[in-house]
C-alpha atoms as a PDB file:
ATOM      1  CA  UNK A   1    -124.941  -5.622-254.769  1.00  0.00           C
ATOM      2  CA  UNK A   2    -123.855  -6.127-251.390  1.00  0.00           C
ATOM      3  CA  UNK A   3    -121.969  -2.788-250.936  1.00  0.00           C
ATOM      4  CA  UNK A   4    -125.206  -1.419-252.066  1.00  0.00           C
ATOM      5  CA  UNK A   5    -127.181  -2.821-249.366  1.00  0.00           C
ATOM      6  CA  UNK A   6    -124.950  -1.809-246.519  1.00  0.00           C
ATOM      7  CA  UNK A   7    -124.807   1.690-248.103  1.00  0.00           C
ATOM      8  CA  UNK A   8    -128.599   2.028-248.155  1.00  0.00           C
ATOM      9  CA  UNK A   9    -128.604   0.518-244.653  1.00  0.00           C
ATOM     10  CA  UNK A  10    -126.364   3.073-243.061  1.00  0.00           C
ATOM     11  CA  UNK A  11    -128.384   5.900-245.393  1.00  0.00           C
ATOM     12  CA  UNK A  12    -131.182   4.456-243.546  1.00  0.00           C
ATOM     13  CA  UNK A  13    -129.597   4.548-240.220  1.00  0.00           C
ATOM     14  CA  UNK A  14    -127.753   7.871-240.594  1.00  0.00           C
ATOM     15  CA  UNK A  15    -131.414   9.633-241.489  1.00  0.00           C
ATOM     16  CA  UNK A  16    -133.064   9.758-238.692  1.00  0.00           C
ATOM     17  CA  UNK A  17    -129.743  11.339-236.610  1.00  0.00           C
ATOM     18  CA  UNK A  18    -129.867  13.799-238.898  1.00  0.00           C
ATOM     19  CA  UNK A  19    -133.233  14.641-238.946  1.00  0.00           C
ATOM     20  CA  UNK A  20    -132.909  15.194-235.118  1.00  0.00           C
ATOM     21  CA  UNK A  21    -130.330  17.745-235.476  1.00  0.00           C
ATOM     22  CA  UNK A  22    -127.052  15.060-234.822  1.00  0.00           C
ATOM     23  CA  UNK A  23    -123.811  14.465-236.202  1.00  0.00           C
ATOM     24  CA  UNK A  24    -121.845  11.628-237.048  1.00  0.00           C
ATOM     25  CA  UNK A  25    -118.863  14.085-236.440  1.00  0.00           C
ATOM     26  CA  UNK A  26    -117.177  14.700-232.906  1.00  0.00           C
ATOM     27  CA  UNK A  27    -117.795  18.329-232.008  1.00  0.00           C
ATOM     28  CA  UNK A  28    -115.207  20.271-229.906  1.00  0.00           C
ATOM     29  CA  UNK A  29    -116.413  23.081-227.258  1.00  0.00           C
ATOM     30  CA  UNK A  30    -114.284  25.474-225.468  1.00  0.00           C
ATOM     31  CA  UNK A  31    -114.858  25.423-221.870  1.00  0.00           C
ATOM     32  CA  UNK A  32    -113.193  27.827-219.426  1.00  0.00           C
ATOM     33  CA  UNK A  33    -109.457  27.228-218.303  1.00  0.00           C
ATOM     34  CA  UNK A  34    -109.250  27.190-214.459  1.00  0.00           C
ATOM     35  CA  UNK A  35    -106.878  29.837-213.717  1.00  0.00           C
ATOM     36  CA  UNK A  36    -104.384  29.109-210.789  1.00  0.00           C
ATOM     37  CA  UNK A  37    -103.036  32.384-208.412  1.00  0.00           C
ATOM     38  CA  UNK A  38     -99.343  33.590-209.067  1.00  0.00           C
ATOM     39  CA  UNK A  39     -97.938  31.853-206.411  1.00  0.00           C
ATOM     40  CA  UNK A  40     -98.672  29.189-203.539  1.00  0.00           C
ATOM     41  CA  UNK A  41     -97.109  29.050-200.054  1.00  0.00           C
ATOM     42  CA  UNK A  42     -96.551  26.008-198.462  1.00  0.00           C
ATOM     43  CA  UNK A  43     -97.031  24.985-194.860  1.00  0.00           C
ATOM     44  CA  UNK A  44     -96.181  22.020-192.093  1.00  0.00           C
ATOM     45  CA  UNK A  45     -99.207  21.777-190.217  1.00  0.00           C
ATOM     46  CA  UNK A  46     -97.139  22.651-187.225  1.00  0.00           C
ATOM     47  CA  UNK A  47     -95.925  25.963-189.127  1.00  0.00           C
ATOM     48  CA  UNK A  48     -99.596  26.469-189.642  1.00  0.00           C
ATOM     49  CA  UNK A  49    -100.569  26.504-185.783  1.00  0.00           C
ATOM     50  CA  UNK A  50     -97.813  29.042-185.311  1.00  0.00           C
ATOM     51  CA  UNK A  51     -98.665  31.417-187.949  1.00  0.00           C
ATOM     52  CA  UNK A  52    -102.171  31.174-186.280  1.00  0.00           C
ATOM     53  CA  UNK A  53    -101.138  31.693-182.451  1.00  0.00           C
ATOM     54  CA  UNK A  54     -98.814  34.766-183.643  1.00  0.00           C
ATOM     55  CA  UNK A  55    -101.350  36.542-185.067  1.00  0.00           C
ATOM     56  CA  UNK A  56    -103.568  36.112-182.130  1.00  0.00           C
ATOM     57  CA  UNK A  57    -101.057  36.728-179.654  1.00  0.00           C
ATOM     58  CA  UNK A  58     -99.742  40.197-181.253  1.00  0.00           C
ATOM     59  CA  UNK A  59    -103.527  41.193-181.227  1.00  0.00           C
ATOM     60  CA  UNK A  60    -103.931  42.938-177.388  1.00  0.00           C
ATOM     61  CA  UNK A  61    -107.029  45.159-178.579  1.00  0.00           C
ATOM     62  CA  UNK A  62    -109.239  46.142-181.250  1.00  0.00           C
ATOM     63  CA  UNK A  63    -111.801  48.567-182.775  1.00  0.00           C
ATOM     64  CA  UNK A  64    -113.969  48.879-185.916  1.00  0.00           C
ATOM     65  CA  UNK A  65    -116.365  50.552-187.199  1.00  0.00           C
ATOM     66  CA  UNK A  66    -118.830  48.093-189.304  1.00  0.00           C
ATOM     67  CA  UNK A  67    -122.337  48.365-191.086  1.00  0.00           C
ATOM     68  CA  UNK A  68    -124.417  45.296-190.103  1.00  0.00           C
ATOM     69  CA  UNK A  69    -127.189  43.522-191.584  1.00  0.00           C
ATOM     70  CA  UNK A  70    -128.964  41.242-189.879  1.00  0.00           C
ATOM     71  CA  UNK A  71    -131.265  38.257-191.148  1.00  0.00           C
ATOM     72  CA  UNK A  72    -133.416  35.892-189.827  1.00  0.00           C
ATOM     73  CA  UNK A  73    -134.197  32.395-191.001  1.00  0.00           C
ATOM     74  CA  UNK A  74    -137.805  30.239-190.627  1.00  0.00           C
ATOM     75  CA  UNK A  75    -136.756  27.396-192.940  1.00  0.00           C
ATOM     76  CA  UNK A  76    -139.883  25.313-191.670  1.00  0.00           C
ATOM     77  CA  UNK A  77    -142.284  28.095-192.556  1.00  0.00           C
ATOM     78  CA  UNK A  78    -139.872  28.745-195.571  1.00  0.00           C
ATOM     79  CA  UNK A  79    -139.441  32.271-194.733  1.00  0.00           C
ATOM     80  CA  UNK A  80    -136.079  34.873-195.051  1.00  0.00           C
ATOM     81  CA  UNK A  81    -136.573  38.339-192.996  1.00  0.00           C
ATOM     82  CA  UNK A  82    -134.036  40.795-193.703  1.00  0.00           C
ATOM     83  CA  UNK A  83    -133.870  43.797-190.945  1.00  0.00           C
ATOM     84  CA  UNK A  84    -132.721  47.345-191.559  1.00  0.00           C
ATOM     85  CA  UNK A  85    -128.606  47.736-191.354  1.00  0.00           C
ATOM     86  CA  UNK A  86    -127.536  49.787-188.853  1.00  0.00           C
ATOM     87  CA  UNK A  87    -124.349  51.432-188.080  1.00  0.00           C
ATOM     88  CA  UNK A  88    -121.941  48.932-185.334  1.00  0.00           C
ATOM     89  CA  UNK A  89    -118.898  50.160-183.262  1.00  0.00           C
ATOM     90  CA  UNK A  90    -116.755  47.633-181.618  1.00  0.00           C
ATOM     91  CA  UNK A  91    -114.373  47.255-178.931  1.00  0.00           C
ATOM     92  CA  UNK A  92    -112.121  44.389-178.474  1.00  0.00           C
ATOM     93  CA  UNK A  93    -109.878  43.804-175.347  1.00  0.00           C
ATOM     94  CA  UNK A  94    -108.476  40.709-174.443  1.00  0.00           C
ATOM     95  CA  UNK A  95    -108.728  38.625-173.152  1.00  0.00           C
ATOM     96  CA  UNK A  96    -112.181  38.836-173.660  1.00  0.00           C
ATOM     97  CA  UNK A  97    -113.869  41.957-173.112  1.00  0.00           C
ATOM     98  CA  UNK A  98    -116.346  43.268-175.701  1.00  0.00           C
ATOM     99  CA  UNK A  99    -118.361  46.174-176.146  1.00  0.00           C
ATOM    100  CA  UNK A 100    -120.866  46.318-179.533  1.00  0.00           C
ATOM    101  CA  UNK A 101    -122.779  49.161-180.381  1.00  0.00           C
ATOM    102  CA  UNK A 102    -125.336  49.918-183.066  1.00  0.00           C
ATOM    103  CA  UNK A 103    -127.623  53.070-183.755  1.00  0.00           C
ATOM    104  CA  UNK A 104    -129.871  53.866-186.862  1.00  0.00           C
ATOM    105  CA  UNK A 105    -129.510  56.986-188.477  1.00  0.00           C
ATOM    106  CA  UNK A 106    -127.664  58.003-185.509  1.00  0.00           C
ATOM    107  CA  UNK A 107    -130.526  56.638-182.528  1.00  0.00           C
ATOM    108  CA  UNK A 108    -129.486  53.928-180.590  1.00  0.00           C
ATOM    109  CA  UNK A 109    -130.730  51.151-181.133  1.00  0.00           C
ATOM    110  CA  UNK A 110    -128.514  48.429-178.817  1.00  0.00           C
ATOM    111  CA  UNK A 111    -125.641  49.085-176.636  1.00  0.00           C
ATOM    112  CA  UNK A 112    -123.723  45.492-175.182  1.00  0.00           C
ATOM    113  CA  UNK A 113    -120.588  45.321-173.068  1.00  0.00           C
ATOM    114  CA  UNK A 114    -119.378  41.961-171.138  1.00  0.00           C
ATOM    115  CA  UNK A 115    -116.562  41.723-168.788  1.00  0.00           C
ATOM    116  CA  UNK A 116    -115.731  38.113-170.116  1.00  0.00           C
ATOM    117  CA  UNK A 117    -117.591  36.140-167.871  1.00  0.00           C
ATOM    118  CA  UNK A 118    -121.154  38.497-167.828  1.00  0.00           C
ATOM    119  CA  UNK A 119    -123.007  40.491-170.269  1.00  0.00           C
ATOM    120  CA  UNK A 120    -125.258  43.500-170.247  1.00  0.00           C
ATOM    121  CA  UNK A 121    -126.984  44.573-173.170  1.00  0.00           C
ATOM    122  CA  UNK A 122    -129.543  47.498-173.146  1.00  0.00           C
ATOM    123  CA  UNK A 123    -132.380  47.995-175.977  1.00  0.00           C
ATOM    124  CA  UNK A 124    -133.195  51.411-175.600  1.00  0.00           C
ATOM    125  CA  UNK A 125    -136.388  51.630-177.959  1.00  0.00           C
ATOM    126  CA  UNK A 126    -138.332  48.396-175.723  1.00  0.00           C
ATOM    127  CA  UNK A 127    -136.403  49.922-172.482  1.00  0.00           C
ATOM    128  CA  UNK A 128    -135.145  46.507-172.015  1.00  0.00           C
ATOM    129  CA  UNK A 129    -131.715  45.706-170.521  1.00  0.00           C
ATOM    130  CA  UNK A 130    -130.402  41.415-170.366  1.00  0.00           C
ATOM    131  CA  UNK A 131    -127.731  40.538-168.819  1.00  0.00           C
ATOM    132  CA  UNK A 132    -126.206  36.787-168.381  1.00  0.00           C
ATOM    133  CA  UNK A 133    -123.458  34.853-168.078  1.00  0.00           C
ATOM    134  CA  UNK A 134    -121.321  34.747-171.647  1.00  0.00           C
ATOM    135  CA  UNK A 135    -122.006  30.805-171.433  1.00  0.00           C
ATOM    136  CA  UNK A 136    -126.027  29.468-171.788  1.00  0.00           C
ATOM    137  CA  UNK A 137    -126.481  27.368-168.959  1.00  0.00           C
ATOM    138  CA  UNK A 138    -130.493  26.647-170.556  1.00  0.00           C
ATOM    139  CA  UNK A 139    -131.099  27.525-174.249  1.00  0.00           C
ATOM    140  CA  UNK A 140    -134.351  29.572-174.167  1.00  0.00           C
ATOM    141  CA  UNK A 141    -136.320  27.481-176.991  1.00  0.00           C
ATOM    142  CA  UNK A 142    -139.148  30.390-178.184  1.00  0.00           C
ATOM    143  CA  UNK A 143    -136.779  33.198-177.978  1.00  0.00           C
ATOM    144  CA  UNK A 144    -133.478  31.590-179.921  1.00  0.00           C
ATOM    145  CA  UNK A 145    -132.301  35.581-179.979  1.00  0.00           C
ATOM    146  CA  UNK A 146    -131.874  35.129-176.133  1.00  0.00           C
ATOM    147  CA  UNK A 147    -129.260  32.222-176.545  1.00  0.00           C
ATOM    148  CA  UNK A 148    -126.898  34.712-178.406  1.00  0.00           C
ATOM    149  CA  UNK A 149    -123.789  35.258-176.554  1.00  0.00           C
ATOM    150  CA  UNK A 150    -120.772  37.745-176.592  1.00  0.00           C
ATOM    151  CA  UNK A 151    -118.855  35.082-177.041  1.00  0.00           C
ATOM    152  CA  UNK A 152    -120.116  33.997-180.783  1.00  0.00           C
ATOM    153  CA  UNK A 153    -119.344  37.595-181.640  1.00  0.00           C
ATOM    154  CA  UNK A 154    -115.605  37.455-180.083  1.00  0.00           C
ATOM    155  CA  UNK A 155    -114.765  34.453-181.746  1.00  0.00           C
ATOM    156  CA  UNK A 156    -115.904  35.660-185.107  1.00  0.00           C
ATOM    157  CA  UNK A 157    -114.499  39.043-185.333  1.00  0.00           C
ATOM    158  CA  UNK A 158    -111.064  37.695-183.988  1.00  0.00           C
ATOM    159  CA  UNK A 159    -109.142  34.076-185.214  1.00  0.00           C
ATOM    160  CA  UNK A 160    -108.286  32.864-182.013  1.00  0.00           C
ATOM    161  CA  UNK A 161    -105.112  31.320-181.061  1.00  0.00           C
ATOM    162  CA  UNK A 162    -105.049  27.239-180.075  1.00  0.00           C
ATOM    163  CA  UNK A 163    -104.973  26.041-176.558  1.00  0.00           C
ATOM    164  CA  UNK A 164    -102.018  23.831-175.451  1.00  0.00           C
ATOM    165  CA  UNK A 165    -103.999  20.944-175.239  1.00  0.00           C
ATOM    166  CA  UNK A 166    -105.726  21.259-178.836  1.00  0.00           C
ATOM    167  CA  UNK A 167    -105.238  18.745-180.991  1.00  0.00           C
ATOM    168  CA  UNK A 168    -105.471  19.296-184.241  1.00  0.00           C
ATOM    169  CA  UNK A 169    -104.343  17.843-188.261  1.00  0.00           C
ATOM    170  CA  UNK A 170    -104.643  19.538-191.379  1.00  0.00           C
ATOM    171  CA  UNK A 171    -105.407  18.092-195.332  1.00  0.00           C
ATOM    172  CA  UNK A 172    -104.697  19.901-198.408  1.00  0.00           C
ATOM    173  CA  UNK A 173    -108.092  20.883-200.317  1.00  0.00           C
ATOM    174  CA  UNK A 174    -108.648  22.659-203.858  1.00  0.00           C
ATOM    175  CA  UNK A 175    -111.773  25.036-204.434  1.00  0.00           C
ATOM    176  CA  UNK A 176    -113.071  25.672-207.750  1.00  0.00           C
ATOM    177  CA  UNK A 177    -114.444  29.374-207.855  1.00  0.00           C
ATOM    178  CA  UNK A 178    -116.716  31.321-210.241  1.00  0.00           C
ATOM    179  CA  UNK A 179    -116.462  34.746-210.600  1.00  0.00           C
ATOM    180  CA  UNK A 180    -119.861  34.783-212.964  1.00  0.00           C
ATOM    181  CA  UNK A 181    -118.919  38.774-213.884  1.00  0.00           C
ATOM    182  CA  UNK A 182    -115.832  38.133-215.330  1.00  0.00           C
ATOM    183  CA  UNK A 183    -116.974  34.652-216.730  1.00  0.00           C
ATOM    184  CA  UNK A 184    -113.932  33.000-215.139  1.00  0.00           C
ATOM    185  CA  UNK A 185    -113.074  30.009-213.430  1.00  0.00           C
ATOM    186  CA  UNK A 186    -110.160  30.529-210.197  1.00  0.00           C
ATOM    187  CA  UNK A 187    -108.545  27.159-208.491  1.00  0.00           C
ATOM    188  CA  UNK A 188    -107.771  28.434-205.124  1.00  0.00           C
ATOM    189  CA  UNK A 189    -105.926  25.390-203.202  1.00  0.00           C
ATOM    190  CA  UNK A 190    -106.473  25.409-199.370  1.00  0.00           C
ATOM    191  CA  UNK A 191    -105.120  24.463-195.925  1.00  0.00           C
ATOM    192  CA  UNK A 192    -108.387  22.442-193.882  1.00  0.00           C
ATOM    193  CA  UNK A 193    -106.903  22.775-189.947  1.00  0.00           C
ATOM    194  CA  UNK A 194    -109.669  20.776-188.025  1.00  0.00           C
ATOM    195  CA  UNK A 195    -109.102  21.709-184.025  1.00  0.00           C
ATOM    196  CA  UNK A 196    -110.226  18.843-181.992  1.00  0.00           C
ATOM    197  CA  UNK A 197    -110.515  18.421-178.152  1.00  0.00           C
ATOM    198  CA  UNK A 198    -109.733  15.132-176.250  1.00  0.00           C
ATOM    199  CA  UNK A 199    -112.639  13.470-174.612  1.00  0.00           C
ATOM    200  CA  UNK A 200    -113.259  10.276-172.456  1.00  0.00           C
ATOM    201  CA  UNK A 201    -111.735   7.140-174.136  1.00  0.00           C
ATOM    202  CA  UNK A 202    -110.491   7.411-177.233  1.00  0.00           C
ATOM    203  CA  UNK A 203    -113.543  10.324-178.521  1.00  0.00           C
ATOM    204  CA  UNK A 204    -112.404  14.094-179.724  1.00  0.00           C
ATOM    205  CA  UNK A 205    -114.842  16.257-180.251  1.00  0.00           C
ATOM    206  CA  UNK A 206    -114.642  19.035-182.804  1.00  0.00           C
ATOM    207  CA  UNK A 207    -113.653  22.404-181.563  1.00  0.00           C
ATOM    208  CA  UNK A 208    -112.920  24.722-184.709  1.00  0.00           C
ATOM    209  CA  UNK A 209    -112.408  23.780-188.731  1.00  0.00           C
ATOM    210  CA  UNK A 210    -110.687  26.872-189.889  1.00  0.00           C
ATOM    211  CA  UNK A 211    -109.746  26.916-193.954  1.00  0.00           C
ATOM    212  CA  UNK A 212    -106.778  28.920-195.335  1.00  0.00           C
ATOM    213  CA  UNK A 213    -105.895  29.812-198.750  1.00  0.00           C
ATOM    214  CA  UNK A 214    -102.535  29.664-199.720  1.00  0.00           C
ATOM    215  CA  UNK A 215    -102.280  32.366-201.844  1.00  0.00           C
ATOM    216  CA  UNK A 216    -101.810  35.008-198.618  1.00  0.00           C
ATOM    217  CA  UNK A 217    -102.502  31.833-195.981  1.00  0.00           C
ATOM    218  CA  UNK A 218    -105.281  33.950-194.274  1.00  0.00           C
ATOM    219  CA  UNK A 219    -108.480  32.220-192.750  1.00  0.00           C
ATOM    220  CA  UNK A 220    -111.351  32.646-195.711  1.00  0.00           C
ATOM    221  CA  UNK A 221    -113.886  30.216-193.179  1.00  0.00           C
ATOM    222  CA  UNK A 222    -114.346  29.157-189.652  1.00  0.00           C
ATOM    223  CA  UNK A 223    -116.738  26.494-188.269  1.00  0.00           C
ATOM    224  CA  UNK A 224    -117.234  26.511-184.736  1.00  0.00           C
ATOM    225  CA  UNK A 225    -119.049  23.775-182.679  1.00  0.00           C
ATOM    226  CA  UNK A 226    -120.549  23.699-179.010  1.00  0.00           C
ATOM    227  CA  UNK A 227    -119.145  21.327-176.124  1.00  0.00           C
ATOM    228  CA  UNK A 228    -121.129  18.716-177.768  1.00  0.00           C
ATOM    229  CA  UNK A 229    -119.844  18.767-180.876  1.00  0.00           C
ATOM    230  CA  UNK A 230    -122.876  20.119-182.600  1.00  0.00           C
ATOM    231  CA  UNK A 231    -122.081  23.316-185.099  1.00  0.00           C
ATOM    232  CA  UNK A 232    -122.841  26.639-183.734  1.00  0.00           C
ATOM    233  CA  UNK A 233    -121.646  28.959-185.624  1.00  0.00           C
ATOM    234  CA  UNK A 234    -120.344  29.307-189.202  1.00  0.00           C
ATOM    235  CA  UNK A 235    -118.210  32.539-190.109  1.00  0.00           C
ATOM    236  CA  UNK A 236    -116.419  33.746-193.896  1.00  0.00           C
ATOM    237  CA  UNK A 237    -114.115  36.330-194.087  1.00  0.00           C
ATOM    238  CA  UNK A 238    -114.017  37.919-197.237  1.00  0.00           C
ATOM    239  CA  UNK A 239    -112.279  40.603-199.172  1.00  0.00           C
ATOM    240  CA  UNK A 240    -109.355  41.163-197.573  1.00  0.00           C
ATOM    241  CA  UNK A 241    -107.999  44.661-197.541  1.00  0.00           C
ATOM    242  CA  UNK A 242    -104.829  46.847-195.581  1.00  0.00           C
ATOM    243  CA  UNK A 243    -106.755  48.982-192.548  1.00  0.00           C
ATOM    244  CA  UNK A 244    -104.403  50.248-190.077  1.00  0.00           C
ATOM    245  CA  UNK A 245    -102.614  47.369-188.398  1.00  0.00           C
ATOM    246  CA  UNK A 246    -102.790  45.191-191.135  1.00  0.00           C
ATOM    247  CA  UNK A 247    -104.646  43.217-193.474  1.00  0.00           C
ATOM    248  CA  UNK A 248    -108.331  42.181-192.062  1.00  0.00           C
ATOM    249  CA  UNK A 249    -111.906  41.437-194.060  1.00  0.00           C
ATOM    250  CA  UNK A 250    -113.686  43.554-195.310  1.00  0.00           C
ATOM    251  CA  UNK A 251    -116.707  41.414-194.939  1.00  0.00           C
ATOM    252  CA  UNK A 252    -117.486  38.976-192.188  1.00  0.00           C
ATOM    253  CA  UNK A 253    -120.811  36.989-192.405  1.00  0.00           C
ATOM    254  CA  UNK A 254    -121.866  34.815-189.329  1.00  0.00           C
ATOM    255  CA  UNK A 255    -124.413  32.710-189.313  1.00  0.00           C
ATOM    256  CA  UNK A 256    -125.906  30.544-186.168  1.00  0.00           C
ATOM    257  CA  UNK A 257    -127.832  27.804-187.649  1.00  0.00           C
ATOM    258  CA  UNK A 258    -129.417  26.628-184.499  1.00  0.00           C
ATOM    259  CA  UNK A 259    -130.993  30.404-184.028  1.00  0.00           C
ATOM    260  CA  UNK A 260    -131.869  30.920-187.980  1.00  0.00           C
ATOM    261  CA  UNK A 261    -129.935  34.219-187.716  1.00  0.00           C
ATOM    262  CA  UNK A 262    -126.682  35.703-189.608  1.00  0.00           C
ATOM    263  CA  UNK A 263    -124.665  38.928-189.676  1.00  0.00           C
ATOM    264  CA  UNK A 264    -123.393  40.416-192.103  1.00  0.00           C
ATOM    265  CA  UNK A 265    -120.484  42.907-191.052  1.00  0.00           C
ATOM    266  CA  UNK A 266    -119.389  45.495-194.156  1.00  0.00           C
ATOM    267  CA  UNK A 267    -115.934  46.630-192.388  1.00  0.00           C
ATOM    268  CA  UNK A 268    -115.632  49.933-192.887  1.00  0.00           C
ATOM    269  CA  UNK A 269    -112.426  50.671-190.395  1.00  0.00           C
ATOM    270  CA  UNK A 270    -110.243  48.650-188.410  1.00  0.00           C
ATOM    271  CA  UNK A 271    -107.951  50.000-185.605  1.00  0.00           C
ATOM    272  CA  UNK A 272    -105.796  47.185-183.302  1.00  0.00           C
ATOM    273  CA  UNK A 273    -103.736  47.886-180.268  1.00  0.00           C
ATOM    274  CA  UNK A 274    -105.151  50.849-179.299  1.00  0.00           C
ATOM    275  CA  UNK A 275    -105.437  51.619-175.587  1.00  0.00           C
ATOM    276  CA  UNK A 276    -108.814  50.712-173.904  1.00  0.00           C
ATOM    277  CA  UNK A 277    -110.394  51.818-170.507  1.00  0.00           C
ATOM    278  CA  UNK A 278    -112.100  49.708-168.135  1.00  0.00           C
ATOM    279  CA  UNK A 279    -114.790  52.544-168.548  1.00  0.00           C
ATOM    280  CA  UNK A 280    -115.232  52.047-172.346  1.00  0.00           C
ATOM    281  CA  UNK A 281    -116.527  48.444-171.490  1.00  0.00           C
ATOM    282  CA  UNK A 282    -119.650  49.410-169.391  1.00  0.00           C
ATOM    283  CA  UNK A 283    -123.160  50.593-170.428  1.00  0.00           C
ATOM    284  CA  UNK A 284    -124.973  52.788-168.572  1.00  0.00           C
ATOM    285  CA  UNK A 285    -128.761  51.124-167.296  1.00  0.00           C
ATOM    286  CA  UNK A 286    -131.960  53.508-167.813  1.00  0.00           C
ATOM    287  CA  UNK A 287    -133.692  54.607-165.209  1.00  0.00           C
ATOM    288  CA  UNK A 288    -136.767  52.639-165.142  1.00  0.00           C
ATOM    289  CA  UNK A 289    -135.616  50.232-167.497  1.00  0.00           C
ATOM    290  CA  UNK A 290    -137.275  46.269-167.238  1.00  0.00           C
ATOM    291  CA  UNK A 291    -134.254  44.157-166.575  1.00  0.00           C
ATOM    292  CA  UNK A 292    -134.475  40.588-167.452  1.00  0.00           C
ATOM    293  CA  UNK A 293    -131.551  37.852-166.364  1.00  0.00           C
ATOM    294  CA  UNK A 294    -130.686  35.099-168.488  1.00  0.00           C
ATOM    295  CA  UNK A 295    -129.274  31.376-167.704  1.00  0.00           C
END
């Protein structure tokens, strides 16, 4: 009578779950595997550095042809403005002289050069030239496109080296990546190099945060902050492919958070150590043109 009972209780008890669809059964589900890359390279942080400052020293110039996309950001008015791509040539000689060029369907449409301490950038369709020192000295708060520098652009197209009096430590990291096409999961493990510079007391402010896979131990992100320490600019280097020279991405995206602007450079060609003139880093003002100095 009693094993009845507790039979009709658990009945009772096991209705209700089964009703609603459940089982008194563990179920197994397959999820995916993480898959690991073929092989992972080690590093000493101060092996790291090196690897870093050799690649930056062999580099003496560079050019590229890029498409670039440009979009702007409103995140109070919740807004995302995407403008036209246009066509970009660049010219790279250290230490840092840069010339950027873009035109749409052929026009020009901007045409910058700085000497690495001044800038002069001409906008042929508003017959506007700026020009500026490379460094703000007062951030223009209603135009945030006037606080753009050439030197946001140097430091994203090329890894720079460290300075002697860097400091800097690096942690191991692991990244979980889906590639939703191929339904996979990838574990890509990573290098973290955080660049700091010493300040008064005991303070260091951050400089760089550059992250390396280990796969090829090539830079896949670089954070960059201001003399304050406030994040400037945010840059990821994707799709790495052999252009003469070397390997370099495919794709950079940079992105200024404080300006609510990013590029997105589709690398086309890459050229490095070629020989630059002095004249191939000048533009040429209109006549009649409205020029406007910056701080």
């Amino acid at each position: 009578m009693r094993i009845a009972v507790c039979a009709g209780r658990a009945a009772a008890l096991a209705l209700p779950l089964l009703a609603a669809g459940c089982s008194l059964l563990p179920t197994t589900r397959h999820l995916p595997v993480p898959k690991a890359p073929p092989e992972v390279q080690s590093a000493t942080p101060q092996q790291l550095v090196r690897l870093i400052n050799q690649r930056w020293d062999v580099l003496k110039s560079l050019t590229a042809t890029v498409e670039i996309q440009a979009t702007e950001f409103k995140t109070a008015e919740g807004v995302e403005k995407d403008f036209p791509s246009s066509r970009g040539y660049i010219l790279l000689r250290k230490p840092k002289m840069l010339r950027v060029m873009g035109t749409y369907f052929g026009v020009p449409i901007f045409n910058m050069a700085s000497d690495g301490s001044h800038f002069t950038l001409v906008i042929p369709s508003k017959n506007l030239v700026l020009e500026g020192a490379n460094a703000v000295t007062e951030k223009d708060p209603k135009n945030p496109m006037y606080n753009l520098r050439p030197d946001f652009f140097l430091d994203a197209i090329a890894v720079r080296g460290l300075d002697s009096h860097d400091e800097f430590m690096v942690v191991n990291d692991t990244e979980t990546v889906e590639d939703a096409a191929k339904k996979h999961l990838y574990i890509e493990p990573e290098y973290v190099l955080s660049v700091m510079r010493p300040k008064a007391g005991n303070e260091k402010l951050p400089v760089r945060v550059l992250t390396f896979r280990r796969d090829d131990m090539l830079p896949y992100s670089q954070d960059i902050y201001d003399r304050h320490g406030n994040l400037e600019t945010q840059v990821t280097y994707g799709n790495y492919a052999e252009f003469s020279g070397g390997k370099y991405p495919s794709k950079v995206t940079i992105k200024r958070p404080q300006e609510g602007i990013q590029l997105t450079l589709t690398v086309e060609s890459v050229h490095e150590n070629v020989d630059l003139a002095d004249s191939q880093f000048e533009v040429k003002i209109p006549a009649g043109a409205t020029i406007r100095q910056l701080k």
